[in-house]
Protein backbone atom coordinates (compact mmCIF):
# COMPACT_ATOMS: atom_id res chain seq x y z
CA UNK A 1 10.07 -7.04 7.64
CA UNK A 2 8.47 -9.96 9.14
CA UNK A 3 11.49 -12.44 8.57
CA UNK A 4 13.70 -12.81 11.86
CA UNK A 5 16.91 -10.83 12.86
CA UNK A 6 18.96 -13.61 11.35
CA UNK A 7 17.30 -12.85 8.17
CA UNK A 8 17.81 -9.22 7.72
CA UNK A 9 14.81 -8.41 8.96
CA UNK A 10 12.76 -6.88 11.61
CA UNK A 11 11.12 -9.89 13.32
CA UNK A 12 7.86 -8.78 13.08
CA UNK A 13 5.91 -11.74 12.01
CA UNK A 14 3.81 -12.30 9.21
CA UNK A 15 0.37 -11.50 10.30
CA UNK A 16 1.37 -7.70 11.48
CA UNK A 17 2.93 -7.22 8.19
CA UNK A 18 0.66 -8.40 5.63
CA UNK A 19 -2.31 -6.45 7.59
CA UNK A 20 -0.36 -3.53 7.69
CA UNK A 21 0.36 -3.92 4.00
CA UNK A 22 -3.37 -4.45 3.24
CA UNK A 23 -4.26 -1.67 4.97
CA UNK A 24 -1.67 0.52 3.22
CA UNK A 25 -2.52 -0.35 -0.31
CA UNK A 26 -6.19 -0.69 0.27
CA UNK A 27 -5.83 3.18 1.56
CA UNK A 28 -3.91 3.97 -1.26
CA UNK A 29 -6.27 2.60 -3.84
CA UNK A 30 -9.11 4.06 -2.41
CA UNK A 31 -7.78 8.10 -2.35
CA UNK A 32 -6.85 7.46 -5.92
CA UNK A 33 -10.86 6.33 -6.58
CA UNK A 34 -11.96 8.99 -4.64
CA UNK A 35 -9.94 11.94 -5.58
CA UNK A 36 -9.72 10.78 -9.38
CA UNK A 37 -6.04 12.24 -9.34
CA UNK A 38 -4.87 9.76 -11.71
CA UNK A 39 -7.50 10.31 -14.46
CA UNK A 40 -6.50 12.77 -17.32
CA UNK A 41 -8.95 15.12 -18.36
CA UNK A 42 -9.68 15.48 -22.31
CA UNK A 43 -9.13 18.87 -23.15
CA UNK A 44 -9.10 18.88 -26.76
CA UNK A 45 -11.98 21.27 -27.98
């Protein structure tokens, strides 16, 4: 994505990407703290 045209890619540049990256994956990680979705519950009795 931030590689030229030439490259395959969408001539973006590298600081737009990796701060849209960051933000994606920082997002990510924190609805997964927050929401606990990926935690499994003991249910044994």
């Amino acid at each position: 994505m931030a590689v030229g045209h030439g490259r395959g890619g969408l001539d973006l540049g590298l600081g737009p990407v990796t701060l849209s990256w960051t933000v994606a994956i920082l997002g990510f990680v924190g609805y997964m703290a927050a929401s606990r979705k990926d935690v499994q519950r003991d249910n044994t009795p």
